[in-house]
N, C-alpha and C. Protein backbone atom coordinates (compact mmCIF):
# COMPACT_ATOMS: atom_id res chain seq x y z
N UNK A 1 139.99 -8.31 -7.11
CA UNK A 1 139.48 -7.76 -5.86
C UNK A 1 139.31 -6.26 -6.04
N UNK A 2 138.78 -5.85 -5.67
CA UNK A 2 138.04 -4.27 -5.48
C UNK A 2 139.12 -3.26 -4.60
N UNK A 3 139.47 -2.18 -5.39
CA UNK A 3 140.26 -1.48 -4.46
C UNK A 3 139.55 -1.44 -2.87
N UNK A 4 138.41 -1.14 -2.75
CA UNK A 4 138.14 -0.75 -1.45
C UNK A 4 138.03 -1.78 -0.46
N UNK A 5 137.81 -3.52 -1.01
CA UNK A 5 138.05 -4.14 -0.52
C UNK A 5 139.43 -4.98 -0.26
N UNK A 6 140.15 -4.24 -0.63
CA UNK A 6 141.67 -4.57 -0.79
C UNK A 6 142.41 -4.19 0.69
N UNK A 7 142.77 -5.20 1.32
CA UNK A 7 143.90 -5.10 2.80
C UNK A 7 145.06 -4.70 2.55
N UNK A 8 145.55 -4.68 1.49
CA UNK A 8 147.26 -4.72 1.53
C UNK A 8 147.73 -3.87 0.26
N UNK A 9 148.56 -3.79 -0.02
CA UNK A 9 149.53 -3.15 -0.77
C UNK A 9 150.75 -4.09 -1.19
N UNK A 10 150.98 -4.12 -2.61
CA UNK A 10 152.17 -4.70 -3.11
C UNK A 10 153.65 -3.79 -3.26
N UNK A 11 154.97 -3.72 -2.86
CA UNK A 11 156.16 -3.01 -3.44
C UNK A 11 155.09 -2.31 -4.59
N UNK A 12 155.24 -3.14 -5.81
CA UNK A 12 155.30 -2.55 -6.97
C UNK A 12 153.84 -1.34 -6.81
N UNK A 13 152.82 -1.73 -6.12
CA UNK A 13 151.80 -0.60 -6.12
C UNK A 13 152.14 0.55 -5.72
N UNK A 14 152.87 0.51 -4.06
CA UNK A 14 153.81 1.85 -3.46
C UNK A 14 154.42 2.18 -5.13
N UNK A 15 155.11 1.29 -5.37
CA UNK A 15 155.66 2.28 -6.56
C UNK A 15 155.09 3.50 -7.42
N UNK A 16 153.94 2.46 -8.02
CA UNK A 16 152.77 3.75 -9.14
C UNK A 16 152.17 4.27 -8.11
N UNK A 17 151.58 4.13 -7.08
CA UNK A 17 150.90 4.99 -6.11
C UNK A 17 151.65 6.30 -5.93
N UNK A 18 153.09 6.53 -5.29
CA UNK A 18 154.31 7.11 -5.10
C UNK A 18 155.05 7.78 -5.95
N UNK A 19 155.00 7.28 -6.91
CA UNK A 19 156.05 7.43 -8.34
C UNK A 19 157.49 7.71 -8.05
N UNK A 20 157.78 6.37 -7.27
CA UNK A 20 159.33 6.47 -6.63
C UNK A 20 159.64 4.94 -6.70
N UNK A 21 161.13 4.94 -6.89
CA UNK A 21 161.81 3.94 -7.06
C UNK A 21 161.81 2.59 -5.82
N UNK A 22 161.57 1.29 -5.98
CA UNK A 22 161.99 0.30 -5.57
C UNK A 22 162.58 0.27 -4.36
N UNK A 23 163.68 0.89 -4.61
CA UNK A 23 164.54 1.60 -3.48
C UNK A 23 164.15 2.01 -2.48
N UNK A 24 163.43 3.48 -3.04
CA UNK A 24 162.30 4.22 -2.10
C UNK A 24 161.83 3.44 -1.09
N UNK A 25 160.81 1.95 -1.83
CA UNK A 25 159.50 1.73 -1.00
C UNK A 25 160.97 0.84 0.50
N UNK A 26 161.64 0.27 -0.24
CA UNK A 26 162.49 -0.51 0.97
C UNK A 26 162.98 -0.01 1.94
N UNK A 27 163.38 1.48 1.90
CA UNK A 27 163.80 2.52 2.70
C UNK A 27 162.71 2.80 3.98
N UNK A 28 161.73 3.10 3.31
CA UNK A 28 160.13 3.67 3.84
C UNK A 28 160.05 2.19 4.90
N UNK A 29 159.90 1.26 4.22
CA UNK A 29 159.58 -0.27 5.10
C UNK A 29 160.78 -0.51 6.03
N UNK A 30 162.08 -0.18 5.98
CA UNK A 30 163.20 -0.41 6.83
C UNK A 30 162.98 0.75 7.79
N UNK A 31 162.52 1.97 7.79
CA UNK A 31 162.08 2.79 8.35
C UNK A 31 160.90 2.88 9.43
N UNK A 32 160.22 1.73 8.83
CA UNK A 32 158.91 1.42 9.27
C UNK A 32 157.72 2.99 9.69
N UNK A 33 158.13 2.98 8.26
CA UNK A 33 157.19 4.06 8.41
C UNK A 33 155.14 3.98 8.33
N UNK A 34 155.13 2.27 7.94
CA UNK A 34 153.81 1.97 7.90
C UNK A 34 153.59 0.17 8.10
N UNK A 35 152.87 -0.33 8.37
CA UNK A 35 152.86 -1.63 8.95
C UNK A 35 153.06 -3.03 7.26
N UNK A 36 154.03 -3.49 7.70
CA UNK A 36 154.03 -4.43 6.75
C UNK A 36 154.15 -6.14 7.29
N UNK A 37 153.81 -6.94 6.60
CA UNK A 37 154.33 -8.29 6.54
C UNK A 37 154.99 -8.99 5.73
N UNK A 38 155.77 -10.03 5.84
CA UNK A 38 156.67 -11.03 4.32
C UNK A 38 155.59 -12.27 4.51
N UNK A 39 154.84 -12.16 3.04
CA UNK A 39 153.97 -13.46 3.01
C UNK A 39 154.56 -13.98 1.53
N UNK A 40 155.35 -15.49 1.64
CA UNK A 40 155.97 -15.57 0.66
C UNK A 40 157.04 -15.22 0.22
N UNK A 41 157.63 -14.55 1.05
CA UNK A 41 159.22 -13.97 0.59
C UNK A 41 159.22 -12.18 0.11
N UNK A 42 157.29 -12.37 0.06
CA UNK A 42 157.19 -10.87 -0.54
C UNK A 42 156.37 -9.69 0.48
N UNK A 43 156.78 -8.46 0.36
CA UNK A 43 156.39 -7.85 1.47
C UNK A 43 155.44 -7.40 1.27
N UNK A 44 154.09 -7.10 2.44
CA UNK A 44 152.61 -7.00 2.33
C UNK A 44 152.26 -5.98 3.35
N UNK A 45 151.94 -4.38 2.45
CA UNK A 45 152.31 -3.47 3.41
C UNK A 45 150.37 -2.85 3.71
N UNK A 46 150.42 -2.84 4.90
CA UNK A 46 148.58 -2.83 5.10
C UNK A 46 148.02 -1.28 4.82
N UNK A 47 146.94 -1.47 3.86
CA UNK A 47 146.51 -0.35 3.26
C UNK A 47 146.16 0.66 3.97
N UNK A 48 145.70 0.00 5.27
CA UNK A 48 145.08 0.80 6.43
C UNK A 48 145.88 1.92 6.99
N UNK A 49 146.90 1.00 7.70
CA UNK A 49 148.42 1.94 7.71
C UNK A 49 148.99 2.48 6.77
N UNK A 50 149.36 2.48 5.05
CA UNK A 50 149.84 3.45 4.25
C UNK A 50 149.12 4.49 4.17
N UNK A 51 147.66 4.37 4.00
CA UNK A 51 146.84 4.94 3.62
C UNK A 51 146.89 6.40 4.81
N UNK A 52 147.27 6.18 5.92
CA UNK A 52 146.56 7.08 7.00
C UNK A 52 148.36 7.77 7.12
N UNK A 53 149.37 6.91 6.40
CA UNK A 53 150.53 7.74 6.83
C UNK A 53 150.46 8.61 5.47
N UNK A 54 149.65 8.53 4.33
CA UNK A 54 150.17 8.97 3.00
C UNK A 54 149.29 10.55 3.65
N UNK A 55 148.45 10.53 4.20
CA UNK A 55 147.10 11.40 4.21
C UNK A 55 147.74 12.17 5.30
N UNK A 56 148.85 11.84 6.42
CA UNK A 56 149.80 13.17 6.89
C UNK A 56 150.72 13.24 6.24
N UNK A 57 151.12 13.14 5.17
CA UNK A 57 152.17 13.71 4.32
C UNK A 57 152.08 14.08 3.05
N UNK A 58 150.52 14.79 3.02
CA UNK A 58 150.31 15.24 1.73
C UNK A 58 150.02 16.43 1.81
């Protein structure tokens, strides 16, 4: 799939996106600092929302 057509975000992408630990991204999501879902057991954090929280904190 095409970044730009891409909805979501994986943990491990926050990771290389971020360059912060595992830890980090669970903190940020317990925080709810951007909109996520568990599809599968695994968490699915929406690009829309990271994207617009990364762009006030840069």
């Amino acid at each position: 799939m095409a970044d730009m057509d891409k909805r979501y975000y994986s943990v491990a992408e926050l990771q290389e996106i971020l360059g912060v630990s595992r830890q980090c991204i669970y903190e940020l999501l317990k925080k709810k600092k951007f909109s996520w879902v568990m599809v599968g057991g695994k968490y699915r954090i929406s690009k829309k929302s990271f994207d617009e929280w990364l762009d006030q904190h840069q």
